[in-house]
PDB file of N, CA and C in Angstrom:
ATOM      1  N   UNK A   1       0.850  -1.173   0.000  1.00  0.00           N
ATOM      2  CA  UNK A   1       0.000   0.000   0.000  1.00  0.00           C
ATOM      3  C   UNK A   1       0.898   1.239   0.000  1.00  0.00           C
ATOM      4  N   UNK A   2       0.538   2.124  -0.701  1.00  0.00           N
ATOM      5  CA  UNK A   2       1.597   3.115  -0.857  1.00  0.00           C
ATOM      6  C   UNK A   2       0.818   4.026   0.098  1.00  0.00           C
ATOM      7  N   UNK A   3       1.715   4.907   1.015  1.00  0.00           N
ATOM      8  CA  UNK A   3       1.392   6.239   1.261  1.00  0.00           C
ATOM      9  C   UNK A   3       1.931   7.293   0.828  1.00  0.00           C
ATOM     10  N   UNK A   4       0.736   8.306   0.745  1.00  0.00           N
ATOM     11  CA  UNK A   4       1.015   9.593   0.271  1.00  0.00           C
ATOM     12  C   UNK A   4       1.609  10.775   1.067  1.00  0.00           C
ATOM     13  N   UNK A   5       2.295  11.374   0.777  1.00  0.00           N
ATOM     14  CA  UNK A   5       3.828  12.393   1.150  1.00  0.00           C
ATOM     15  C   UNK A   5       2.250  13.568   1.072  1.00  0.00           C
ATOM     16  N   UNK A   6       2.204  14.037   1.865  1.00  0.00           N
ATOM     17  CA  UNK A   6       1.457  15.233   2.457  1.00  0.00           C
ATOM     18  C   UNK A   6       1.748  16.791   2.709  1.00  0.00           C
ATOM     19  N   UNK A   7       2.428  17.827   2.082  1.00  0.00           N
ATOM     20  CA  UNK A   7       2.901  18.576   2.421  1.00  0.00           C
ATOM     21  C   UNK A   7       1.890  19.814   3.271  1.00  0.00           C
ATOM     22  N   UNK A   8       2.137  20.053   4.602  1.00  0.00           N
ATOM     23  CA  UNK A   8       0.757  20.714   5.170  1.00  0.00           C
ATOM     24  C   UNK A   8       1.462  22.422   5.389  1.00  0.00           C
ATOM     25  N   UNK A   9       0.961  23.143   4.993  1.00  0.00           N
ATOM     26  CA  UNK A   9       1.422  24.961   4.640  1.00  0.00           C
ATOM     27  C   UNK A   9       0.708  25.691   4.847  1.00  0.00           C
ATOM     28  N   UNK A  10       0.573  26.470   5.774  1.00  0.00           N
ATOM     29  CA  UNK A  10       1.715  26.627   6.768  1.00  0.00           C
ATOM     30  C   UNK A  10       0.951  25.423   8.192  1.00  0.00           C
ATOM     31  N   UNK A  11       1.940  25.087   8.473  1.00  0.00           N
ATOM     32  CA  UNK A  11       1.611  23.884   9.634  1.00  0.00           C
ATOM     33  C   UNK A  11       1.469  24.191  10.464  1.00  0.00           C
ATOM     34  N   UNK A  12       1.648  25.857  11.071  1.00  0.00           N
ATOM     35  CA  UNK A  12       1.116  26.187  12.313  1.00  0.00           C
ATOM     36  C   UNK A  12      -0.703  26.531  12.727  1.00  0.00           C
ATOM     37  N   UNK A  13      -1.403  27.206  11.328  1.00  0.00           N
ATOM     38  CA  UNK A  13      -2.251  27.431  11.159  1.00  0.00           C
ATOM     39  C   UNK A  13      -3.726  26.055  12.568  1.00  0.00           C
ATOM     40  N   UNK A  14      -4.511  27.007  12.943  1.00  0.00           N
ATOM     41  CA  UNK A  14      -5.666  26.268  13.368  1.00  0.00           C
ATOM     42  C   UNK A  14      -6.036  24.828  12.137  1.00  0.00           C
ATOM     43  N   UNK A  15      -6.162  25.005  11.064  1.00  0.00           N
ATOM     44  CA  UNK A  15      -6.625  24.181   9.634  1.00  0.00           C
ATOM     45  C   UNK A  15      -5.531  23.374   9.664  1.00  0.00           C
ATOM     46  N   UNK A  16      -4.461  23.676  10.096  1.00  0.00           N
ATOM     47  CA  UNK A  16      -3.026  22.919   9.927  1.00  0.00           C
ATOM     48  C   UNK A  16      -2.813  22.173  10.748  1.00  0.00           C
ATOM     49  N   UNK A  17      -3.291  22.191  12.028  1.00  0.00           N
ATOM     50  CA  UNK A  17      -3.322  21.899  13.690  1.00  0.00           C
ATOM     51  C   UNK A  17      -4.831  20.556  12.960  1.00  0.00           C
ATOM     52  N   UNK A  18      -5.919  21.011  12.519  1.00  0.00           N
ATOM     53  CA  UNK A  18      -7.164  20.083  12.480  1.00  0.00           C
ATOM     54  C   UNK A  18      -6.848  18.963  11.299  1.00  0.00           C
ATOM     55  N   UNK A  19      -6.295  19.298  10.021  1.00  0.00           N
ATOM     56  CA  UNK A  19      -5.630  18.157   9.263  1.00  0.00           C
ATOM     57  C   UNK A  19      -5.069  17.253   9.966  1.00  0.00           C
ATOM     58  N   UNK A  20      -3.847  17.555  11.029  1.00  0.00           N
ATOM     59  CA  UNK A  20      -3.237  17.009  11.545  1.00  0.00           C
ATOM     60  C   UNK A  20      -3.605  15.357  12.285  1.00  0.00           C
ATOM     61  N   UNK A  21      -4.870  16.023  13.161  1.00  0.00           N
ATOM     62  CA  UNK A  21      -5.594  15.427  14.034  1.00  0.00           C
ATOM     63  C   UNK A  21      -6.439  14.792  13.714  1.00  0.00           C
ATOM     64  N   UNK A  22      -6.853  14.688  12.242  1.00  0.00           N
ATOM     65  CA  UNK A  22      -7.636  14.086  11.799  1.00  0.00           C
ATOM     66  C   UNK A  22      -6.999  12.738  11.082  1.00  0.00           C
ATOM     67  N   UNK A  23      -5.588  12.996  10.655  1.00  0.00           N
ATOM     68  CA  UNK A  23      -5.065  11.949   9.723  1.00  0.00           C
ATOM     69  C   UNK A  23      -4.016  11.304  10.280  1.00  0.00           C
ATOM     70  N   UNK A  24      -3.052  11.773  11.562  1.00  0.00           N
ATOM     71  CA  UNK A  24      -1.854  11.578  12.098  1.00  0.00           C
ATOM     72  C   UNK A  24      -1.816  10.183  12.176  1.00  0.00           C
ATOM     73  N   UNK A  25      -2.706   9.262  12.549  1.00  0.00           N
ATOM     74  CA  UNK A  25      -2.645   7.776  12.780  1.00  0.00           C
ATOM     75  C   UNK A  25      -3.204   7.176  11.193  1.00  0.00           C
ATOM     76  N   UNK A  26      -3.399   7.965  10.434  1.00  0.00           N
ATOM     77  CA  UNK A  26      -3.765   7.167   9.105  1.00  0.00           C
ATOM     78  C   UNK A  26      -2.384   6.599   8.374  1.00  0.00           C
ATOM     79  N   UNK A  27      -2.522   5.507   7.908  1.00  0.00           N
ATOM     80  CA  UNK A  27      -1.830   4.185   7.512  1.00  0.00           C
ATOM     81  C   UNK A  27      -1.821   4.840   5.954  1.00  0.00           C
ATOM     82  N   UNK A  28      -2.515   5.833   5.394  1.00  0.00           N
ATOM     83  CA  UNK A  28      -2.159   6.213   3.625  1.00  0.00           C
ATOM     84  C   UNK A  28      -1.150   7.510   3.776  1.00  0.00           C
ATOM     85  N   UNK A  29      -1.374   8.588   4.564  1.00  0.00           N
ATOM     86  CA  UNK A  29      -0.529   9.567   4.534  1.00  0.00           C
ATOM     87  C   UNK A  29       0.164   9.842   5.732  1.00  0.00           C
ATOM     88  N   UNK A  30       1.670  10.313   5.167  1.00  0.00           N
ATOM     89  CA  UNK A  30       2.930  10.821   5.799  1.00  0.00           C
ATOM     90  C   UNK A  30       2.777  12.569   5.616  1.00  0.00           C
ATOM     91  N   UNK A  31       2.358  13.215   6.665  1.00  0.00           N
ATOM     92  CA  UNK A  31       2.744  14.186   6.980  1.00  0.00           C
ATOM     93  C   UNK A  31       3.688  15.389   7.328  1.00  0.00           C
ATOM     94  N   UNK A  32       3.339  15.902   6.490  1.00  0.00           N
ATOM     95  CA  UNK A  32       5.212  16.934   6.350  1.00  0.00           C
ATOM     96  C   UNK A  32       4.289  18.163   6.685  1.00  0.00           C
ATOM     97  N   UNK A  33       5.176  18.806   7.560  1.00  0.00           N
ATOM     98  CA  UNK A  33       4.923  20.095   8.330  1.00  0.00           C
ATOM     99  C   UNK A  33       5.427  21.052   7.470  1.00  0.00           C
ATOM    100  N   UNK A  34       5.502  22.408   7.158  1.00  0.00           N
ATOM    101  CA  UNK A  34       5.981  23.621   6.883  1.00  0.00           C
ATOM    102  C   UNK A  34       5.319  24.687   7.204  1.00  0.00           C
ATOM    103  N   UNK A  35       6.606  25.467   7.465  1.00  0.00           N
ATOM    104  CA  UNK A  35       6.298  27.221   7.633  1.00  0.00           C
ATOM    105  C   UNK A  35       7.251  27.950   7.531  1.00  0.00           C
ATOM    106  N   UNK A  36       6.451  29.675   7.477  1.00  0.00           N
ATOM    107  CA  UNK A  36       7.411  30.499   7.023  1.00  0.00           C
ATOM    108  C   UNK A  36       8.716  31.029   8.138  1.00  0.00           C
ATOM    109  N   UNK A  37       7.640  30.798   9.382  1.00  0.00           N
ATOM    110  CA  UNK A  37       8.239  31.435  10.483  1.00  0.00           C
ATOM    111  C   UNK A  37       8.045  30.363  11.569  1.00  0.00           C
ATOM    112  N   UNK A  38       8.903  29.621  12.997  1.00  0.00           N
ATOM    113  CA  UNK A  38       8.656  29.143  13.941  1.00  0.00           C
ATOM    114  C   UNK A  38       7.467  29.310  14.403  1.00  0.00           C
ATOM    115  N   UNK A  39       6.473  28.444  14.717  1.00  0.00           N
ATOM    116  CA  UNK A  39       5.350  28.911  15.157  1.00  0.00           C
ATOM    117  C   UNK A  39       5.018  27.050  15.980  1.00  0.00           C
ATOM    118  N   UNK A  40       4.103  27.159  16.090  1.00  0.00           N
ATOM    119  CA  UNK A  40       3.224  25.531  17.195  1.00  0.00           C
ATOM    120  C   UNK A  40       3.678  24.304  16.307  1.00  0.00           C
ATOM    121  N   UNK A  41       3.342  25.161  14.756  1.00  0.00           N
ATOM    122  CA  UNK A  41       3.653  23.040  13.905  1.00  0.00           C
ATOM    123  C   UNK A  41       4.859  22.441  14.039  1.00  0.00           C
ATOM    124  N   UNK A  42       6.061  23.349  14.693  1.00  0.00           N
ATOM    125  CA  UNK A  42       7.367  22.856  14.525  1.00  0.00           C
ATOM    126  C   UNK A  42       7.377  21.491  16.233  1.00  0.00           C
ATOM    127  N   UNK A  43       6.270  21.744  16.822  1.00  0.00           N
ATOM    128  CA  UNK A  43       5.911  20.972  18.111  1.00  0.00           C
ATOM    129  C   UNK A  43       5.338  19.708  17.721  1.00  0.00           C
ATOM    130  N   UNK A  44       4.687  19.783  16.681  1.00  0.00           N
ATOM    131  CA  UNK A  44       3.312  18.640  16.419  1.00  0.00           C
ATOM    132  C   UNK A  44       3.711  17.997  15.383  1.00  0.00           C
ATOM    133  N   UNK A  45       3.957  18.692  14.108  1.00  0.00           N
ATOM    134  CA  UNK A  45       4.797  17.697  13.264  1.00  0.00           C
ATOM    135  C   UNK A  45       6.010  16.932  13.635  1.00  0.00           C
ATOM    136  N   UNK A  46       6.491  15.823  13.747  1.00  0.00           N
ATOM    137  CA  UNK A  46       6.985  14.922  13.316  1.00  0.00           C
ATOM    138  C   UNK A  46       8.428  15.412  11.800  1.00  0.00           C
ATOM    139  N   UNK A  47       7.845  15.562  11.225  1.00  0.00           N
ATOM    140  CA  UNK A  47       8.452  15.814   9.863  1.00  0.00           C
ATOM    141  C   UNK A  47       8.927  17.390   9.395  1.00  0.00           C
ATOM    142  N   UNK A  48       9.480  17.818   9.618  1.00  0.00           N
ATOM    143  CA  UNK A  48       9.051  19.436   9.882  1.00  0.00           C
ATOM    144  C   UNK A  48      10.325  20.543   9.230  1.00  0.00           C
ATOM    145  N   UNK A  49       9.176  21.581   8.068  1.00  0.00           N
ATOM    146  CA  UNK A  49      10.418  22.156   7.124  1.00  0.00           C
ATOM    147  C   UNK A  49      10.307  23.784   7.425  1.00  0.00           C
ATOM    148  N   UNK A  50      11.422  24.292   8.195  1.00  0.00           N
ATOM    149  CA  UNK A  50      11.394  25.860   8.581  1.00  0.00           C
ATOM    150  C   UNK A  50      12.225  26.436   7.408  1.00  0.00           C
ATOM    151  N   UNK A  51      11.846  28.174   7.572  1.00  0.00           N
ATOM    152  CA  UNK A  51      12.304  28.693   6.673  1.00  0.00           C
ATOM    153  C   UNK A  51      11.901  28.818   5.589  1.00  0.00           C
ATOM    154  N   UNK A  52      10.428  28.365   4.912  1.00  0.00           N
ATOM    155  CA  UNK A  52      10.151  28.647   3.587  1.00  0.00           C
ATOM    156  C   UNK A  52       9.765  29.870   3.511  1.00  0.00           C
ATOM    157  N   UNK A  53      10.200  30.864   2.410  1.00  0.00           N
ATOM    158  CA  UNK A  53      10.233  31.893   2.180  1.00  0.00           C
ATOM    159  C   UNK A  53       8.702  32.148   2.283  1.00  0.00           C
ATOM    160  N   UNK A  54       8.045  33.290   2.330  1.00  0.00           N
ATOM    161  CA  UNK A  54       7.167  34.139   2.186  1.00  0.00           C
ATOM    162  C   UNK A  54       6.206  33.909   1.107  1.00  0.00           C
ATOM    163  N   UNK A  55       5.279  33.651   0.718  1.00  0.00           N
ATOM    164  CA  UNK A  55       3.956  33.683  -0.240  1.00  0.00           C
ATOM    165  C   UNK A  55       4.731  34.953  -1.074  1.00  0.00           C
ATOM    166  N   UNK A  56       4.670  36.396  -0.569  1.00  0.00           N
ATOM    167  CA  UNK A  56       5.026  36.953  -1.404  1.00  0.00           C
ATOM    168  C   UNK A  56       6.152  37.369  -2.002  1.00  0.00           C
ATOM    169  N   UNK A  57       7.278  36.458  -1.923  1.00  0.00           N
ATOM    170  CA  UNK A  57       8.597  36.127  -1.985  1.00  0.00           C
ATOM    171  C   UNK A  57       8.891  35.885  -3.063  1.00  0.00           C
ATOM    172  N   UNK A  58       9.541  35.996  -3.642  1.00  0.00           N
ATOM    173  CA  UNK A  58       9.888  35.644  -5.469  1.00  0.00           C
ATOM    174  C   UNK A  58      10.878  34.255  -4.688  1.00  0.00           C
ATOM    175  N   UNK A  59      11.159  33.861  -3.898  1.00  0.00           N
ATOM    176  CA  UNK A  59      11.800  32.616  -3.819  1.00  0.00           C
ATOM    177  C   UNK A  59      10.662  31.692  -3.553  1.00  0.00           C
ATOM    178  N   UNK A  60       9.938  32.006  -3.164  1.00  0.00           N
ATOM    179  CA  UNK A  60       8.805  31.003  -2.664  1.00  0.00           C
ATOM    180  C   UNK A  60       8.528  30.163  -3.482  1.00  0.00           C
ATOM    181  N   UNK A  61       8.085  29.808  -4.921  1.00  0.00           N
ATOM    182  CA  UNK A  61       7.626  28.506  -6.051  1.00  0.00           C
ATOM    183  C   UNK A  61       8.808  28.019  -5.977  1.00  0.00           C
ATOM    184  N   UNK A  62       9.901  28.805  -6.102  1.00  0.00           N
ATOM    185  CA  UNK A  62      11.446  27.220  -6.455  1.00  0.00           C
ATOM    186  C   UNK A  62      11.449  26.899  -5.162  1.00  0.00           C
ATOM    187  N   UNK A  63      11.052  27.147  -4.374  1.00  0.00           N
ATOM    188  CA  UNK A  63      11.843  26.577  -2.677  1.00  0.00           C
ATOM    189  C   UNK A  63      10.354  25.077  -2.967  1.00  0.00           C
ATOM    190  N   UNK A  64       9.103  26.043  -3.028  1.00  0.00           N
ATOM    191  CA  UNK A  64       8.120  24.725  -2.803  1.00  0.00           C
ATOM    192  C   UNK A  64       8.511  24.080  -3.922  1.00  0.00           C
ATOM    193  N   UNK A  65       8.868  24.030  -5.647  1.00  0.00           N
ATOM    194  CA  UNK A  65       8.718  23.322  -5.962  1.00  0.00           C
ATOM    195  C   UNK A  65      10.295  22.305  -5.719  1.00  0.00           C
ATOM    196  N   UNK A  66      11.253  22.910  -5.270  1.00  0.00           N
ATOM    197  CA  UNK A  66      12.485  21.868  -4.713  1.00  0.00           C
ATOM    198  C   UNK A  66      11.717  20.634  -3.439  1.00  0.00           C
ATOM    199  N   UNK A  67      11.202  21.223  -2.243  1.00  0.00           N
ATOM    200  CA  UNK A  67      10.459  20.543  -1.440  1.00  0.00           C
ATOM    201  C   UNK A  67       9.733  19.505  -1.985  1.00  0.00           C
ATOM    202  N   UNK A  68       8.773  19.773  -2.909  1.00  0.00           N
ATOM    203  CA  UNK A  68       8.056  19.012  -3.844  1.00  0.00           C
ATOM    204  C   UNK A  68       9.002  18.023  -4.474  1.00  0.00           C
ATOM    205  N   UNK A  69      10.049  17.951  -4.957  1.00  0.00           N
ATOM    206  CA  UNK A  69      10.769  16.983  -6.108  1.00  0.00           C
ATOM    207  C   UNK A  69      11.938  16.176  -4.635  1.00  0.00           C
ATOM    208  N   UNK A  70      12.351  17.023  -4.319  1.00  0.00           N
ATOM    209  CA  UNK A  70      12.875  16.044  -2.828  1.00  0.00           C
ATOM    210  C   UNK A  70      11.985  15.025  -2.233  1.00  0.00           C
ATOM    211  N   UNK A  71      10.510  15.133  -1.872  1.00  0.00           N
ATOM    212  CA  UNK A  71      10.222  15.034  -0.730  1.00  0.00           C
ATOM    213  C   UNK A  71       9.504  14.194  -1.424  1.00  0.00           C
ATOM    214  N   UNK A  72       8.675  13.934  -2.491  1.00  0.00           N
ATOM    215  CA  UNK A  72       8.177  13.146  -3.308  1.00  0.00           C
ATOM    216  C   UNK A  72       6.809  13.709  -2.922  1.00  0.00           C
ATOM    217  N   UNK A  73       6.107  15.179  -2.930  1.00  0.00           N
ATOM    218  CA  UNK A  73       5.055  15.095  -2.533  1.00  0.00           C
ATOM    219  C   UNK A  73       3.718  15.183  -3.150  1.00  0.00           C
ATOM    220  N   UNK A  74       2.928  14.127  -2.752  1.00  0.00           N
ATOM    221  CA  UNK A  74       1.977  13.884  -3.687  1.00  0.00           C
ATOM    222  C   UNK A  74       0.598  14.837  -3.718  1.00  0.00           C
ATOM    223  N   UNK A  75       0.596  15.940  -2.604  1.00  0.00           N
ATOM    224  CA  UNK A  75      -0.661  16.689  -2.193  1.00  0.00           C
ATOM    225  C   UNK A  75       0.035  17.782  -1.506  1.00  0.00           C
ATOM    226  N   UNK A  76      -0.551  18.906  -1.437  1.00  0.00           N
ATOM    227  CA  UNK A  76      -0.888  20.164  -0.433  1.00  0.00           C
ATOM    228  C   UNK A  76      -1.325  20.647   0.102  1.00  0.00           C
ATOM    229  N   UNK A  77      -1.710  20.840   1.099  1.00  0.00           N
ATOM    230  CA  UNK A  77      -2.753  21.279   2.079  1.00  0.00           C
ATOM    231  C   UNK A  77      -2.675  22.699   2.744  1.00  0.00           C
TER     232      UNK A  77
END
């Protein structure tokens, strides 16, 4: 059974915190944390990527799409 690589953005978020809690013991997806800034998801994730640049960042698409081709990820949240 394959599981799916989950990338959750920003992982501190309330929505980020309720994904979490809803899927953490599910047997299909692996959960990957990110954010822009230290915040709660760097506590709760497990898997966990600091430092992604800013939404309005001109680095921001190559950083997610490097994350993406590393990390093998199959979804975004």
């Amino acid at each position: 059974m394959k599981r799916y690589n989950v990338l959750v953005f920003p992982c501190g978020s309330e929505i980020a915190l309720d994904i979490y809690s809803s899927v953490k013991y599910s047997t299909y997806f692996n959960l990957i944390g990110a954010s822009s800034v230290d915040d709660h998801g760097k506590f709760v994730f497990e898997d966990y990527i600091s430092d992604i640049p800013f939404v309005t960042d001109e680095a921001f698409i190559p950083a997610l799409k490097k994350i993406v081709k590393e990390r093998n990820i199959d979804a975004i949240y």
